[in-house]
Each structure stands twice: as structure tokens, then as C-alpha cells.
C-alpha atoms as a PDB file:
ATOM      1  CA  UNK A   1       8.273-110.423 -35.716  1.00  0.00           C
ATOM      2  CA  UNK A   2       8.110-108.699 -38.559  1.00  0.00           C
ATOM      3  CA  UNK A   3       6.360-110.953 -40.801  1.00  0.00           C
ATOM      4  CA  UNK A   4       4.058-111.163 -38.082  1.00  0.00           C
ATOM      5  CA  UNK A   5       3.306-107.826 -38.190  1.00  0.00           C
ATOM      6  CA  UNK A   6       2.787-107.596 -41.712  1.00  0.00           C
ATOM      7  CA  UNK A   7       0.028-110.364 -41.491  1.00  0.00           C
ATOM      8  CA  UNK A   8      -1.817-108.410 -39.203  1.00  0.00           C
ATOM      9  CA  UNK A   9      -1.724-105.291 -41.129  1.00  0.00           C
ATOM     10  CA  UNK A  10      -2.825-106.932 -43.954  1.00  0.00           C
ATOM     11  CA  UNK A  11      -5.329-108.679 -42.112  1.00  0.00           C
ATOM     12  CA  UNK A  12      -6.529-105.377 -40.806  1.00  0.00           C
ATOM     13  CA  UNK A  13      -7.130-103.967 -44.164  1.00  0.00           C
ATOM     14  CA  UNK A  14      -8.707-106.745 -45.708  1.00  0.00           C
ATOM     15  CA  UNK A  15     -11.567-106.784 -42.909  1.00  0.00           C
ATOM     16  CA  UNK A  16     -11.655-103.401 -42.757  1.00  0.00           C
ATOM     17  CA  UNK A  17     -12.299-103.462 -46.639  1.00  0.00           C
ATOM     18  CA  UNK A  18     -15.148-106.219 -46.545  1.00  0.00           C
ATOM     19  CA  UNK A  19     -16.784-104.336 -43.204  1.00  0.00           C
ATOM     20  CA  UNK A  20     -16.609-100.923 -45.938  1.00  0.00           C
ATOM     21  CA  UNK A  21     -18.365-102.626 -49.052  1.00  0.00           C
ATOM     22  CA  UNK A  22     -21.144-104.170 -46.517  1.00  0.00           C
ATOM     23  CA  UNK A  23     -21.851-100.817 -45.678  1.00  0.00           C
ATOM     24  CA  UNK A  24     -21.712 -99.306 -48.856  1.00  0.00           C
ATOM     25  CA  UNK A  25     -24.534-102.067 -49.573  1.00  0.00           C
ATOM     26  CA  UNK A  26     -26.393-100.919 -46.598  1.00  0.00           C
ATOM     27  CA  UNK A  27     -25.822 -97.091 -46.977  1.00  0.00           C
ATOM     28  CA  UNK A  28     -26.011 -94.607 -49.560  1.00  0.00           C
ATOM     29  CA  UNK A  29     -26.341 -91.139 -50.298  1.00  0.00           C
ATOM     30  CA  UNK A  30     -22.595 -90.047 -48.811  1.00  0.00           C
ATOM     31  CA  UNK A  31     -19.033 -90.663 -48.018  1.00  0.00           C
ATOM     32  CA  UNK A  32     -17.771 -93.217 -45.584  1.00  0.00           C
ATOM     33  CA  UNK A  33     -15.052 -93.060 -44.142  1.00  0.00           C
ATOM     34  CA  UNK A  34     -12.182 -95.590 -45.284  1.00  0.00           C
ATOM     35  CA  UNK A  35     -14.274 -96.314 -48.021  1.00  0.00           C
ATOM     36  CA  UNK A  36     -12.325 -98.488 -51.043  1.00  0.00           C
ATOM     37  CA  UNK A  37     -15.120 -98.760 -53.432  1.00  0.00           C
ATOM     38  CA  UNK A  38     -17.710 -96.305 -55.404  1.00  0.00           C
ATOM     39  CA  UNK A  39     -20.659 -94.917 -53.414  1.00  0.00           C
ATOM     40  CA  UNK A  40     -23.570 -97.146 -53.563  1.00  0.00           C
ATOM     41  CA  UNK A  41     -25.852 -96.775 -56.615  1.00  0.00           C
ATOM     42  CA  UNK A  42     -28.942 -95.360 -56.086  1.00  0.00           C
ATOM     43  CA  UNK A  43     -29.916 -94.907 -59.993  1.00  0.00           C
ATOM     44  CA  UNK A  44     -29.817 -96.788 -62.924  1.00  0.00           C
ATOM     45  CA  UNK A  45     -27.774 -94.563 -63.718  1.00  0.00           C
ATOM     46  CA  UNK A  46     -24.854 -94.916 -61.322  1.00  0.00           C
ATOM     47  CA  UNK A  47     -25.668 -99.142 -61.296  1.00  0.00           C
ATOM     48  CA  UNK A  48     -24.606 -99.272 -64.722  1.00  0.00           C
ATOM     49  CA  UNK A  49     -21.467 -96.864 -63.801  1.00  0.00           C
ATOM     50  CA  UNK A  50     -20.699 -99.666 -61.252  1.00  0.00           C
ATOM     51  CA  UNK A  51     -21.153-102.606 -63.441  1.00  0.00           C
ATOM     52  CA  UNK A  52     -18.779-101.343 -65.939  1.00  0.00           C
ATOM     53  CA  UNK A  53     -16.236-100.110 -62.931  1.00  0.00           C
ATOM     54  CA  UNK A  54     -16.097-103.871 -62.287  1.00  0.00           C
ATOM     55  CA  UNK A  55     -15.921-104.738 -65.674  1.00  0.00           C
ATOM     56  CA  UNK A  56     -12.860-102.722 -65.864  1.00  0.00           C
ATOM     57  CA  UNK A  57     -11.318-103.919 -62.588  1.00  0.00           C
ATOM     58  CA  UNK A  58     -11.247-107.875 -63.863  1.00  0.00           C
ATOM     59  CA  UNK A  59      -9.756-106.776 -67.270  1.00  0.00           C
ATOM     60  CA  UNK A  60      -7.108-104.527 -65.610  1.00  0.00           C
ATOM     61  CA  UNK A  61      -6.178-106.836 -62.626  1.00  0.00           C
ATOM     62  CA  UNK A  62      -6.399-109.862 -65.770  1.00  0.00           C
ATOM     63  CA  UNK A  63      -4.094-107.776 -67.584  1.00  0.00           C
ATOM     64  CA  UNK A  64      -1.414-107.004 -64.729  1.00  0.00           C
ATOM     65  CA  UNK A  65      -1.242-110.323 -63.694  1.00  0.00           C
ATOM     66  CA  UNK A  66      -0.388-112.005 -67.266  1.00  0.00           C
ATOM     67  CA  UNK A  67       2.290-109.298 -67.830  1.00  0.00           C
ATOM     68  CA  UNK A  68       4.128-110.168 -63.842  1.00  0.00           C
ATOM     69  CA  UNK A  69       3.648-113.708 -65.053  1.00  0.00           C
ATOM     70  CA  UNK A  70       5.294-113.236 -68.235  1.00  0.00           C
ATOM     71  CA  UNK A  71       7.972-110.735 -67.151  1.00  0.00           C
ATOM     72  CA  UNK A  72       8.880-113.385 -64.115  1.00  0.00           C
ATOM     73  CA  UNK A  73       8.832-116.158 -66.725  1.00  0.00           C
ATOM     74  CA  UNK A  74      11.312-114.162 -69.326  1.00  0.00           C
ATOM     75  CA  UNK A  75      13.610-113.364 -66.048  1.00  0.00           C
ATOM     76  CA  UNK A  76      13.873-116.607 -65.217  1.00  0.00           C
ATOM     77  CA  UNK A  77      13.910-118.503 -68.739  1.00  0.00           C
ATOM     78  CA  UNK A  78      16.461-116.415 -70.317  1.00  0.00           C
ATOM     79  CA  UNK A  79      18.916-115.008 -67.650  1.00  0.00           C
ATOM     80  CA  UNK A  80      22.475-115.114 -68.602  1.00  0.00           C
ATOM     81  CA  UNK A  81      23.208-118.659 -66.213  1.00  0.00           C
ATOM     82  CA  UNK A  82      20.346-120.243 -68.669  1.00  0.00           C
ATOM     83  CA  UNK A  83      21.317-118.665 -71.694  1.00  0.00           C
ATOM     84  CA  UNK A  84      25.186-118.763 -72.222  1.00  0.00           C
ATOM     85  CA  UNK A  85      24.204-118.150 -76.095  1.00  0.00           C
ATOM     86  CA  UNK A  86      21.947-115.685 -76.750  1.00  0.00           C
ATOM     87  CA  UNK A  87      18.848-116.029 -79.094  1.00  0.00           C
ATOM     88  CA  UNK A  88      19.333-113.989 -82.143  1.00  0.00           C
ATOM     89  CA  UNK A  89      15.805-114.336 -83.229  1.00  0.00           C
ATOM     90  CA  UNK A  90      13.771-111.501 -84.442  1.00  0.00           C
ATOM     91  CA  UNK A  91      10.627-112.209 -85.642  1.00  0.00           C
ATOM     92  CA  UNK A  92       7.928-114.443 -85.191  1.00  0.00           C
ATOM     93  CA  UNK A  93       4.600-113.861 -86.621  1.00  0.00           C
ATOM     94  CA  UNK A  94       2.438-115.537 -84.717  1.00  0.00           C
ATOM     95  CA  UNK A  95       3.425-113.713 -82.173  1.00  0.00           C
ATOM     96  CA  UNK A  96       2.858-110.460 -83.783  1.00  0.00           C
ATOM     97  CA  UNK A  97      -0.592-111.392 -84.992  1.00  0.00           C
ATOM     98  CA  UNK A  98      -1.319-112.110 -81.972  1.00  0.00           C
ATOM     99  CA  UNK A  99      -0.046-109.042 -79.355  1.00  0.00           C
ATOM    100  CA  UNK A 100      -2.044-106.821 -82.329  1.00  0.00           C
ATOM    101  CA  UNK A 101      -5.569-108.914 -82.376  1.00  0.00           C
ATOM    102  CA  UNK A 102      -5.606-109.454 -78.439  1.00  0.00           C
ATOM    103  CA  UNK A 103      -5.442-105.986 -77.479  1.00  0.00           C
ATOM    104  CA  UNK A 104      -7.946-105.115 -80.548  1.00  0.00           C
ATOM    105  CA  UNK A 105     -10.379-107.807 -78.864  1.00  0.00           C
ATOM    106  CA  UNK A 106      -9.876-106.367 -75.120  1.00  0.00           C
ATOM    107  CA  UNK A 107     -10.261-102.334 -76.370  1.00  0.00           C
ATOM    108  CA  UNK A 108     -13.332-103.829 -78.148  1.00  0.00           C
ATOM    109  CA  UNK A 109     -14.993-105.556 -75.096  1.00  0.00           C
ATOM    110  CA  UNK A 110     -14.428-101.890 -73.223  1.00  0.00           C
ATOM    111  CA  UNK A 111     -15.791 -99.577 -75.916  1.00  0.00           C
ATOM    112  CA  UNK A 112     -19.403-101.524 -76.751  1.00  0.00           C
ATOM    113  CA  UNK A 113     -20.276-101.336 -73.164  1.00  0.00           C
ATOM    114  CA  UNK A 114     -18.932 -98.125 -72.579  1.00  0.00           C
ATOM    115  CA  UNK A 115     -20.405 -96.534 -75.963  1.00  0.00           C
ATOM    116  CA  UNK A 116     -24.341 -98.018 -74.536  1.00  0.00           C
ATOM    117  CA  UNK A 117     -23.176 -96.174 -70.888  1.00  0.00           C
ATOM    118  CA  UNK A 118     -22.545 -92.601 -72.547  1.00  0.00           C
ATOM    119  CA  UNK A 119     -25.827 -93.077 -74.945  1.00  0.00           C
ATOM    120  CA  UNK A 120     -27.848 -93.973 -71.953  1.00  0.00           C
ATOM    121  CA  UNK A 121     -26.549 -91.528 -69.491  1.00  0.00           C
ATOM    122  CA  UNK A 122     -27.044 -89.071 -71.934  1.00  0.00           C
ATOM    123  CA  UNK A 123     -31.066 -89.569 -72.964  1.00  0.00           C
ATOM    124  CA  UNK A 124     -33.404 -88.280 -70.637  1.00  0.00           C
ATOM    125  CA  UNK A 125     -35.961 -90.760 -72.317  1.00  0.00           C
ATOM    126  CA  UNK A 126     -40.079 -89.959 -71.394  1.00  0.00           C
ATOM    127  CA  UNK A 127     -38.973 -87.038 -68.262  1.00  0.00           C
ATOM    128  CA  UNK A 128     -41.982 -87.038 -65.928  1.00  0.00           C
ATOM    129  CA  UNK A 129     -40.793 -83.933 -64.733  1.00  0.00           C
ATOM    130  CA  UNK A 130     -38.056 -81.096 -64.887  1.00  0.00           C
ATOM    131  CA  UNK A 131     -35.566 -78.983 -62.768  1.00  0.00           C
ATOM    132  CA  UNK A 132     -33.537 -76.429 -63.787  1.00  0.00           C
ATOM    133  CA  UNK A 133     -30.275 -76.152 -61.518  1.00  0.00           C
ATOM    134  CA  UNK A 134     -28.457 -72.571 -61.515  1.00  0.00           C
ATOM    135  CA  UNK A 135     -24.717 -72.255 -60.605  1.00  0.00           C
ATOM    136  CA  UNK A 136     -24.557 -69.074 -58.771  1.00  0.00           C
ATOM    137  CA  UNK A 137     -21.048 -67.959 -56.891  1.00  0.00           C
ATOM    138  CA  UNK A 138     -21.128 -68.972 -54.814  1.00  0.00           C
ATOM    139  CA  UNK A 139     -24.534 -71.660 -54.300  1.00  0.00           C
ATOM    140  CA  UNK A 140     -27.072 -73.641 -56.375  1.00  0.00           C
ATOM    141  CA  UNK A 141     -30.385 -72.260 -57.166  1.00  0.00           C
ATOM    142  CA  UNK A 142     -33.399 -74.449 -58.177  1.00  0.00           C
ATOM    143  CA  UNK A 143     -36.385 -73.912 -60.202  1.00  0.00           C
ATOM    144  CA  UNK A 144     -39.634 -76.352 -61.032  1.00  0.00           C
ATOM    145  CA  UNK A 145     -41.261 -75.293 -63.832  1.00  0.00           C
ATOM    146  CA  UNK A 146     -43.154 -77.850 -63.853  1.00  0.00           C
ATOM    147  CA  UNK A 147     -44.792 -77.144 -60.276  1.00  0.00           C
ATOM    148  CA  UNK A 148     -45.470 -74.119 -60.456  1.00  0.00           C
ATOM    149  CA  UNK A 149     -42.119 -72.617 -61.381  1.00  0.00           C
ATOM    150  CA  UNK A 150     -41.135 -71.731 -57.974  1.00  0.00           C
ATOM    151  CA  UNK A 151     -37.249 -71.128 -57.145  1.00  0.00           C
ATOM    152  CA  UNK A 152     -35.313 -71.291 -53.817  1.00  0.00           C
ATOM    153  CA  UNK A 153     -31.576 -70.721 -53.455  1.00  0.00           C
ATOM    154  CA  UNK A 154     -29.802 -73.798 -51.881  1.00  0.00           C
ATOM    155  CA  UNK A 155     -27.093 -72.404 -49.043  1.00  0.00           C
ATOM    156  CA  UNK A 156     -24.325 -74.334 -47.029  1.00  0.00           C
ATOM    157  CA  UNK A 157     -25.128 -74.722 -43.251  1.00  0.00           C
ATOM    158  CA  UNK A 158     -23.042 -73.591 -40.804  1.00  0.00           C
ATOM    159  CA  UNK A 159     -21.350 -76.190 -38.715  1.00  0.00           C
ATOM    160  CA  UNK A 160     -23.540 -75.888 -35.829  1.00  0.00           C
ATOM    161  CA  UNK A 161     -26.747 -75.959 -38.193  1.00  0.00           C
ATOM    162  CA  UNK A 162     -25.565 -79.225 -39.686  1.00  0.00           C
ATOM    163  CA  UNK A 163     -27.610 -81.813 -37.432  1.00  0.00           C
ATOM    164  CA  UNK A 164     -27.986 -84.758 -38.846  1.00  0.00           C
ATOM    165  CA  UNK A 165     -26.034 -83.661 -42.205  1.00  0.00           C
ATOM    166  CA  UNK A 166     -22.116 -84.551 -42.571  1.00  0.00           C
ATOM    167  CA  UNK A 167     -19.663 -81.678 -42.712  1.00  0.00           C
ATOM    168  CA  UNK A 168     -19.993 -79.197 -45.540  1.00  0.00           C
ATOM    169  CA  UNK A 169     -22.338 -81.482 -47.199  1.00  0.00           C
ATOM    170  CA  UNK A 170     -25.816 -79.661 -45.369  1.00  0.00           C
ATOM    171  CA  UNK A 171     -28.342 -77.137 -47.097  1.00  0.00           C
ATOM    172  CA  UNK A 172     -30.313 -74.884 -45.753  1.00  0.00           C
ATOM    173  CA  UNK A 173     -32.769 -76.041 -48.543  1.00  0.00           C
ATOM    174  CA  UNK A 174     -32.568 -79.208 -50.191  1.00  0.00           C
ATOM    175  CA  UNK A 175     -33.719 -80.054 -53.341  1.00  0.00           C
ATOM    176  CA  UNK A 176     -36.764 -82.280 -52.971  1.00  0.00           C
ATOM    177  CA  UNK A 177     -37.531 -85.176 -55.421  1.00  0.00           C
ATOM    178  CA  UNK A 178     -40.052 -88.230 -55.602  1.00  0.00           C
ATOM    179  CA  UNK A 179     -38.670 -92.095 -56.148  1.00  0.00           C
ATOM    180  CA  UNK A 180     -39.513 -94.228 -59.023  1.00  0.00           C
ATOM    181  CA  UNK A 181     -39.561 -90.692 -61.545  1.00  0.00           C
ATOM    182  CA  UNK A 182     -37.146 -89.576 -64.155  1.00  0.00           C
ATOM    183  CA  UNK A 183     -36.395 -86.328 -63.674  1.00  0.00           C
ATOM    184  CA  UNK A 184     -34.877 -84.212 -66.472  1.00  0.00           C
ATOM    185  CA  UNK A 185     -32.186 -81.855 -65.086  1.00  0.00           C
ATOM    186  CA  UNK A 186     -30.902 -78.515 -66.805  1.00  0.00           C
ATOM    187  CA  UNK A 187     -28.371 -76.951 -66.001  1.00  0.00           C
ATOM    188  CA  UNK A 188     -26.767 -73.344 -66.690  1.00  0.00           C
ATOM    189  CA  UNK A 189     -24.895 -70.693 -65.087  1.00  0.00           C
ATOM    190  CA  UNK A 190     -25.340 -66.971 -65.099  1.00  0.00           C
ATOM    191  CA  UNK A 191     -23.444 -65.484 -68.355  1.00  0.00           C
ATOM    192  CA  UNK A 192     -21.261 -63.336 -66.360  1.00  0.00           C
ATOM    193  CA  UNK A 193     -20.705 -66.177 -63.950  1.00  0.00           C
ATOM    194  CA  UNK A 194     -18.056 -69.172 -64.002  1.00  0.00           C
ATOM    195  CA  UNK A 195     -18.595 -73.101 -64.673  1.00  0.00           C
ATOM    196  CA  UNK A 196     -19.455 -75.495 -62.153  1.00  0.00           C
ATOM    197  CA  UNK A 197     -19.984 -79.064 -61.994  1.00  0.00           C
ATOM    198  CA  UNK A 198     -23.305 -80.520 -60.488  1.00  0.00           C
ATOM    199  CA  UNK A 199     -22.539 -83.929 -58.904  1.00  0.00           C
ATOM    200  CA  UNK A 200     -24.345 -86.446 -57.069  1.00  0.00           C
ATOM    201  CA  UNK A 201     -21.530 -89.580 -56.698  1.00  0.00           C
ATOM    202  CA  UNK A 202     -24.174 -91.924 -55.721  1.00  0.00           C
ATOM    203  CA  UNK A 203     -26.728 -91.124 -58.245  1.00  0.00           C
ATOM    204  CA  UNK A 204     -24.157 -91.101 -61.192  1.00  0.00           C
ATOM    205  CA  UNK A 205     -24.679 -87.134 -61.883  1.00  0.00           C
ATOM    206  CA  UNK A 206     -21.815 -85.217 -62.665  1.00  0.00           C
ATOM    207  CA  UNK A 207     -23.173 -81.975 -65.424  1.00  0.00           C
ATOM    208  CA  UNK A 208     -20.999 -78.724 -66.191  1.00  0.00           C
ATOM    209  CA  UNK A 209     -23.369 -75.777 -65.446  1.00  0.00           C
ATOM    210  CA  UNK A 210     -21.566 -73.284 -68.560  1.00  0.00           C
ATOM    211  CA  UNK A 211     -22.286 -69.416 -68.899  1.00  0.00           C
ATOM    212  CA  UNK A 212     -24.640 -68.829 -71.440  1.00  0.00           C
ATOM    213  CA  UNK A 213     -25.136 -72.430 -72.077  1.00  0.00           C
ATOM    214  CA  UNK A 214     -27.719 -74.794 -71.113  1.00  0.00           C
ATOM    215  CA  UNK A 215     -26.609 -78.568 -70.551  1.00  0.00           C
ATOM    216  CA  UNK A 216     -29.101 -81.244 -69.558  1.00  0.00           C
ATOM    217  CA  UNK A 217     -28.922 -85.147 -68.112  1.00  0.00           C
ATOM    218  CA  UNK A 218     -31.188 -86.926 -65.925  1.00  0.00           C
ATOM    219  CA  UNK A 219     -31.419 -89.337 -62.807  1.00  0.00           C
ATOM    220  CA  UNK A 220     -34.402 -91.774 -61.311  1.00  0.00           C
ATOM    221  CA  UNK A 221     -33.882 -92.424 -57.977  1.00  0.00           C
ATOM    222  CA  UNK A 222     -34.352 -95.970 -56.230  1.00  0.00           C
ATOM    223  CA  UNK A 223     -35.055 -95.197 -52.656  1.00  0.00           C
ATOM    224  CA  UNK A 224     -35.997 -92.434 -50.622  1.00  0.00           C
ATOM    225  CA  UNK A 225     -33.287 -90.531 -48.439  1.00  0.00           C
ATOM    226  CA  UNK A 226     -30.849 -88.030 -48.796  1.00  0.00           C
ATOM    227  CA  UNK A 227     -27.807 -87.796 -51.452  1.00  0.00           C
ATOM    228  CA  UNK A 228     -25.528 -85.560 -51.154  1.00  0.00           C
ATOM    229  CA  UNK A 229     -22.699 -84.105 -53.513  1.00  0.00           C
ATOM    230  CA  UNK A 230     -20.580 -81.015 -53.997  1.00  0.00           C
ATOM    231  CA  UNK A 231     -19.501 -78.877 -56.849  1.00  0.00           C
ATOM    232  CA  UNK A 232     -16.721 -80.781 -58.768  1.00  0.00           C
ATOM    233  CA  UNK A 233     -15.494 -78.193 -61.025  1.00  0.00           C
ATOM    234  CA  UNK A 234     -12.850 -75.515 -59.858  1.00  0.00           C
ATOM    235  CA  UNK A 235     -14.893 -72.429 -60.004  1.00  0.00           C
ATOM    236  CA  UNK A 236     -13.104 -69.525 -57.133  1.00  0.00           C
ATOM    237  CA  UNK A 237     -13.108 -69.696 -53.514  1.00  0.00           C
ATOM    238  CA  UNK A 238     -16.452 -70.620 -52.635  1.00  0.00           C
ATOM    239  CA  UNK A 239     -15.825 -73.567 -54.554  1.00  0.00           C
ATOM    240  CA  UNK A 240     -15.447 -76.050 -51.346  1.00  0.00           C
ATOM    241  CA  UNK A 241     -18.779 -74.621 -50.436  1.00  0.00           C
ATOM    242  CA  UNK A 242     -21.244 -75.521 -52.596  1.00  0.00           C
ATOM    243  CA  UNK A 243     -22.745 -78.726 -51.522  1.00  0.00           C
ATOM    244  CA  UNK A 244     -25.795 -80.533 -53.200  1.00  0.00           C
ATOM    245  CA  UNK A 245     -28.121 -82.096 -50.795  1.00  0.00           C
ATOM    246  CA  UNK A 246     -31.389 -84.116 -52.293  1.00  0.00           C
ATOM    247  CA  UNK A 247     -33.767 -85.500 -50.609  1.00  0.00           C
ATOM    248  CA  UNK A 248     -35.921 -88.464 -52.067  1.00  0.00           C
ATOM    249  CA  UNK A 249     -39.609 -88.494 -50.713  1.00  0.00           C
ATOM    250  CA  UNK A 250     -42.571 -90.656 -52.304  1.00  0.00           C
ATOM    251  CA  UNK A 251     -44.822 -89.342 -55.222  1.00  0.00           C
ATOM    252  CA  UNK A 252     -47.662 -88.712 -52.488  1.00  0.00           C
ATOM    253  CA  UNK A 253     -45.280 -86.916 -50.153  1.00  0.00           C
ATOM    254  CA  UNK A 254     -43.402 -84.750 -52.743  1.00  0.00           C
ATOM    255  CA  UNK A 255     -46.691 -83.714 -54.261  1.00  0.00           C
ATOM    256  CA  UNK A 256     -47.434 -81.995 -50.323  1.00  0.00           C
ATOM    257  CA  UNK A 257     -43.990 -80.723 -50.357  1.00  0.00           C
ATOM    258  CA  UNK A 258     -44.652 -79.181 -54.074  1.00  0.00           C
ATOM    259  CA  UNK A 259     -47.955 -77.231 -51.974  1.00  0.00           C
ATOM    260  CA  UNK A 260     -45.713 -75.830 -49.052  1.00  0.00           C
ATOM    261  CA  UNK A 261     -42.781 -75.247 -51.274  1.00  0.00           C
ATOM    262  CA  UNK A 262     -44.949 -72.546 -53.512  1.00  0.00           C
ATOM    263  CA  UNK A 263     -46.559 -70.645 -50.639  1.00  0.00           C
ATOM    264  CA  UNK A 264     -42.948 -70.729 -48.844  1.00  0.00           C
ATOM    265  CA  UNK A 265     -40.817 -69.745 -51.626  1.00  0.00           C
ATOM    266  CA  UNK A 266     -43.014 -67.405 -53.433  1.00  0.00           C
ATOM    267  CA  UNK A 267     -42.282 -64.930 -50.424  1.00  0.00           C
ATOM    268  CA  UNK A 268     -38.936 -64.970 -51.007  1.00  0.00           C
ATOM    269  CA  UNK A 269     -37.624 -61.140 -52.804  1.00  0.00           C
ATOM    270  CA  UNK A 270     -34.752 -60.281 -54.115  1.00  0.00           C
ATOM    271  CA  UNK A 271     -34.194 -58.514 -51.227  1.00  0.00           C
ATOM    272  CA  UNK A 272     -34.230 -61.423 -48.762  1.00  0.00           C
ATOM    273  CA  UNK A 273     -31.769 -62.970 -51.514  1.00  0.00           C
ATOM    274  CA  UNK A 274     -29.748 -60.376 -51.668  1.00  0.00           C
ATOM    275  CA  UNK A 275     -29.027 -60.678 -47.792  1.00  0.00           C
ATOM    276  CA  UNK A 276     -28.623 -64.553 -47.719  1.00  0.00           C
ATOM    277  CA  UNK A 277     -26.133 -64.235 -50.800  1.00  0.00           C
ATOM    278  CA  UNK A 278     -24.203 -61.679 -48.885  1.00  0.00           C
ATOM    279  CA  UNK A 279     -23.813 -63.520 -45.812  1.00  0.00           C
ATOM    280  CA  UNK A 280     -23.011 -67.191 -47.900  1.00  0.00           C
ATOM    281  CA  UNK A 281     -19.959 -64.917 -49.024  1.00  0.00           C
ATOM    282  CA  UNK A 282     -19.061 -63.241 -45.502  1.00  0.00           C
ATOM    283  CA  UNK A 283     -18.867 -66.899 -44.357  1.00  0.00           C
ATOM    284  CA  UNK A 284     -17.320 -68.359 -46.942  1.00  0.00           C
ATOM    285  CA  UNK A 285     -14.395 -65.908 -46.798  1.00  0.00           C
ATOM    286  CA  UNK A 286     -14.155 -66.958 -42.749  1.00  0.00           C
ATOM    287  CA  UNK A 287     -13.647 -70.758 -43.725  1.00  0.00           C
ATOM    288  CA  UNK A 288     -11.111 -70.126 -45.996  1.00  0.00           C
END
């Protein structure tokens, strides 16, 4: 009964598993739920992320397994019943040569693919555009200055504004980006604010925004849709409420966007800000 039970549980998970990574190849952009892998990739970026993620997965599992297999083995070879007489040896240097190389060899294989990751997440190599992200307390605001140089503040949505949007993942305004474009991204934070952490899971983005300092990375997205990420840095108790939400259009549709987006947001005054940053707090402190 009980081993029957087992199977099916395990049975469960496995297909529930294989169901979750055909839908991670299907969907991206956000969460699922009882999801066992990485988001899908959406960027060069992120692919390469997940290429050396599974990199790492054979050489750990690889690893595991030849130390059960060895530790069974040395249970079972040299228990007391088979060894009346203990072995007194000590050394062997083959053996030492060996458990020092090997390890050399498999620290080796990680580092020269994870050195090219960091050096190619890290070049924003012939930008075709930039945005500059702000990390305000407690929401994002964006900036193209290379469209005009309009701004708009980007606001959670209340839960019965969400729509289409998951939970505490929807904006009021989303940031707007064309496909097939490498965007540069910089990122800062007021200098009498606090650090945040701009992240996009499934487009391999995760930048500090520092007082007074200005950071930068980049991402080039595959497809159009949305992609959605949150703040991942601890930064006070609006913190769970910062969500990023992007939304990838083509060249010919973002450049119509870019036309709207300057009439629309260029009527925005500090006053109107001033009003939407005071209710963002009112309703943060009601979530909490």
C-alpha cells in the first residue's frame, strides 16, 4: 500500500514537472505556478544564463552521484565483517595527484564559461537606444532620452485594475520596448533614496539602482509580449510593491507608441506626480 502510494506520488511529480518545462517552452514573461526550472529566456542574455544553469546541473548531479557511489562502495568494501584487520595505509600518491588535478579540471570547466557570461552580460556592445530607470520609494520611473527624453512614473495596479496582469506584477504604465534592439539600460536612484534591484527573471536583468551612482547593463529582446519582474533588493516597505512590467512591441509599433508617449507624458506636472506618489504610499501602507 504504501509503496504504492509512493509510486504515484512520484509519478505525480514527474508529469507534473515535464507538463511545467513544456510550458515554460511555450510561455514566458512570468511565473508559473509549480514551476521547477528558470523562466524561459527571452534574451541572449538570459539563454546563455540557462545554458550554463544546465551546465552546472550535469557537473553537480555528476559529482553527487560518484561521491554516493564511492561512499556505498567504502561501506561495503571495508566494514568491520570484511575487514577483521584493518588497513594501516596512509598514503598513496596517485591518489593524491589525482583528488587535487580533478577538482582543478572541473573548477576550470566552470570558470571559462562563466568568466565569457559576466564579460558578455556586462557590455552593452553597439546600444541602438537608451533608458534610464529611476528607483524611487516607493516605484520605478523611466526616461528616453533618446525619444525625446520624455519620463513617466511606473505605479502598481490595484487588484481590481490588474486585468489581464498576474498579482502584484501590473503597472499602470509599462515600459515599452521594440524586439530585435539592444537597449542600453541605466540605472540610479535618488541620492537621498535607498538601493533597489531592477529585475526581469526572464530577460536575465537583475541591476542595483545605488544613490548617487549610476550602474548600466543591457537586454535585446526575442519576441514581443510582456515580462514582468519585481524589485529584488530589500529597500523598506514598499519593497513587495514595485513591480516591473515591459512590454515588447515591433520597431514600427514602438516608433507610434514613442509619438503618443511624448504628447501623453509631457502633460504630466509635478503636481499630478505628487498626487499619484502619495496615493502609491496610502496603498501600499493598506497591503501591508
Amino acid at each position: 500500500m504504501f509503496l504504492n502510494a509512493l509510486r504515484a506520488a512520484f509519478a505525480a511529480v514527474f508529469f507534473t514537472g515535464i507538463s511545467t518545462f513544456s510550458a515554460l517552452a511555450e510561455h514566458t514573461g512570468r511565473p508559473l505556478e509549480w514551476q521547477l526550472n528558470l523562466q524561459g529566456a527571452a534574451s541572449p542574455v538570459m539563454e546563455g544564463i540557462a545554458d550554463f544553469h544546465n551546465l552546472l546541473l550535469v557537473i553537480i548531479i555528476s559529482i553527487a552521484t560518484f561521491v554516493t557511489l564511492l561512499l556505498l562502495y567504502v561501506i561495503m568494501r571495508f566494514k568491520a565483517s570484511n575487514n577483521p584487520v584493518p588497513s594501516k595505509t596512509t598514503h598513496n600518491t596517485l591518489l593524491e595527484v589525482l583528488w587535487t588535478v580533478i577538482p582543478v579540471l572541473i573548477l576550470m570547466t566552470i570558470a571559462i564559461p562563466s568568466f565569457k557570461l559576466l564579460y558578455f552580460e556586462d557590455r552593452a556592445a553597439d546600444a541602438e537606444m537608451t533608458v534610464k530607470v529611476t528607483g524611487e520609494q516607493w516605484y520605478w520611473t523611466y526616461e528616453y532620452p533618446d525619444n525625446g527624453g520624455f519620463t513617466f512614473d511606473s505605479m502598481i495596479l490595484d487588484e481590481g485594475e490588474l486585468g489581464e496582469h498576474p498579482r502584484l506584477l501590473g503597472v499602470d504604465n509599462p515600459v515599452v520596448l521594440p524586439v530585435d534592439t539592444t537597449v542600453r539600460v541605466l540605472l540610479a536612484a535618488p541620492v537621498t533614496g535607498v538601493i533597489h534591484s531592477w529585475a526581469v527573471p526572464s530577460l536575465g536583468v537583475k541591476t542595483d539602482t545605488v544613490p548617487g551612482r549610476l550602474n548600466e547593463t543591457w537586454l535585446r529582446i526575442n519576441e514581443e509580449g510582456w515580462y514582468y519582474g519585481q524589485c529584488s533588493e530589500l529597500c523598506g516597505p514598499g519593497h513587495g510593491f514595485m513591480p516591473i512590467a515591459i512590454k515588447a512591441v515591433s520597431k514600427e509599433a514602438f516608433g507610434a507608441w514613442v509619438t503618443g508617449a511624448r504628447e501623453e507624458f509631457a502633460r504630466n506636472d509635478q503636481g499630478d506626480k505628487l498626487v499619484r506618489v502619495t496615493q502609491n504610499i496610502a496603498q501600499n501602507q493598506v497591503r501591508q
